[in-house]
Protein backbone atom coordinates (compact mmCIF):
# COMPACT_ATOMS: atom_id res chain seq x y z
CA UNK A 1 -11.51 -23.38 -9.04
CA UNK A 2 -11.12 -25.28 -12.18
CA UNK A 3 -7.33 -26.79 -12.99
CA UNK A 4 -6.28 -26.86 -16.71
CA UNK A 5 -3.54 -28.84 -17.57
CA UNK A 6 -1.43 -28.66 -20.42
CA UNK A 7 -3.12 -31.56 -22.13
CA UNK A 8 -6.61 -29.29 -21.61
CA UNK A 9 -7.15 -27.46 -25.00
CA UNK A 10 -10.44 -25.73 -24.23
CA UNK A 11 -10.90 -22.57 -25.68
CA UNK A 12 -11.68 -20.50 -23.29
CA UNK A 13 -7.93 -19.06 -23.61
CA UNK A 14 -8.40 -16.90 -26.52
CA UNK A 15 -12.43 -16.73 -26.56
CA UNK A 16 -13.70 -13.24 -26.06
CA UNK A 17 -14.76 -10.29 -27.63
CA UNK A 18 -12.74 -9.69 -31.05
CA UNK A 19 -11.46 -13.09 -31.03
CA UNK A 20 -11.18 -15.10 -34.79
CA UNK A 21 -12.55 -18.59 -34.91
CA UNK A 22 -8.44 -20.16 -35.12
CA UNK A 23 -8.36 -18.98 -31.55
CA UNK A 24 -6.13 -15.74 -32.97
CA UNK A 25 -5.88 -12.24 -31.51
CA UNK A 26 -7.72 -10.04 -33.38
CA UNK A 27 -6.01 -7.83 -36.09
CA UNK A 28 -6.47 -4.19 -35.49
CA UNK A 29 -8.20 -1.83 -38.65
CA UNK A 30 -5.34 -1.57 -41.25
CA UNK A 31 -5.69 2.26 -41.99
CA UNK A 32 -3.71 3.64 -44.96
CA UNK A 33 -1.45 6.37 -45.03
CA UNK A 34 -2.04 9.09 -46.36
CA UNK A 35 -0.42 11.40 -49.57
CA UNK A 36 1.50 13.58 -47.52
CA UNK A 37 2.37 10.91 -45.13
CA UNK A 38 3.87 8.70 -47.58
CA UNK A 39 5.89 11.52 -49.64
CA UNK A 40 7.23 12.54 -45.58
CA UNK A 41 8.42 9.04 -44.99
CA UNK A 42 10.30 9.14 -48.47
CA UNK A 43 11.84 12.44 -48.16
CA UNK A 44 12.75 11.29 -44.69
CA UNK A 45 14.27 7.80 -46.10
CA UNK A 46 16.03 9.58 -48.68
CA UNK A 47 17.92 11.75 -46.40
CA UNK A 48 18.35 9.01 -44.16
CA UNK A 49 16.65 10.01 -41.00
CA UNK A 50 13.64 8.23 -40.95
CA UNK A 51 12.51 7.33 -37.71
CA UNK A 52 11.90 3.58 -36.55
CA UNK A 53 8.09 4.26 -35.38
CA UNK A 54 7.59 5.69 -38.76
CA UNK A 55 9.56 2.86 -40.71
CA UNK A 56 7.43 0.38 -38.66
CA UNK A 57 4.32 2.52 -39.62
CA UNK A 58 5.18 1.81 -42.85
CA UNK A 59 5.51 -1.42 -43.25
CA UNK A 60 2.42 -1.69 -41.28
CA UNK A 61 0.34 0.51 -43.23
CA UNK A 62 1.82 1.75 -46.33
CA UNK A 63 1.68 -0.42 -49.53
CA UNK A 64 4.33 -0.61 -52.26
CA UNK A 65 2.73 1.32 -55.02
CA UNK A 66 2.17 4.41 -52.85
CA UNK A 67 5.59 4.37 -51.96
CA UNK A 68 7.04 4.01 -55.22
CA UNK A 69 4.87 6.48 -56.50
CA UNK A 70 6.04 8.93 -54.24
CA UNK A 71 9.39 8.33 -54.39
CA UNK A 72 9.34 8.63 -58.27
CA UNK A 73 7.61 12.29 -57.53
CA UNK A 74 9.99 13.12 -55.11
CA UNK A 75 12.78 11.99 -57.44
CA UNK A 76 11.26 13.79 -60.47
CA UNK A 77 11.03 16.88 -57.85
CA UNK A 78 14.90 16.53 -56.42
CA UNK A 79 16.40 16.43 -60.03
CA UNK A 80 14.40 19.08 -61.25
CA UNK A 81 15.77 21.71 -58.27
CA UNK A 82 18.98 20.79 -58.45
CA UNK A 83 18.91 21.92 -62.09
CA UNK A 84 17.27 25.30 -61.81
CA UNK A 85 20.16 25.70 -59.20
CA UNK A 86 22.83 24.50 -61.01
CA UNK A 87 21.09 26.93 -63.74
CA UNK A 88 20.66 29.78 -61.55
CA UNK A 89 24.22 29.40 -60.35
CA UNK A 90 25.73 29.48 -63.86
CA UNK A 91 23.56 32.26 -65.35
């Protein structure tokens, strides 16, 4: 049996399959999320009940000009129903 000391750098410790040269696990695939998974994550934000494994998803995955693209649709969206209701109300 071999005994490494703390003074024993080798690096074995973080060789293997995957592994970066800098001795770093490796990063997973970043996938991007999707249309209708952004606009769900900014209705849900909006209305405050976004989820933390979502919000985590997002900042994981998501990238800031998806978001505030779909979060000027949904705004564009939420003004224009509440003015047909406020409309339909009226009339």
């Amino acid at each position: 049996m071999i005994d490494k000391t703390a003074d024993d750098h080798s690096s074995d410790e973080h060789s293997g399959p995957g592994a970066t040269e800098q001795g770093q696990a490796p990063q997973p695939a970043r996938k991007k999320l999707g249309f209708w998974q952004t606009m769900s994550s900014v209705i849900a934000a909006s209305f405050g009940v976004q989820s933390r494994k979502n919000k985590e998803r997002d900042f994981e995955q998501g990238s800031i000009s998806g978001f505030v693209a779909a979060a000027l649709i949904f705004t564009v969206l939420f003004v224009l129903t509440l003015v047909v209701i406020v409309r339909v109300v009226l009339a």
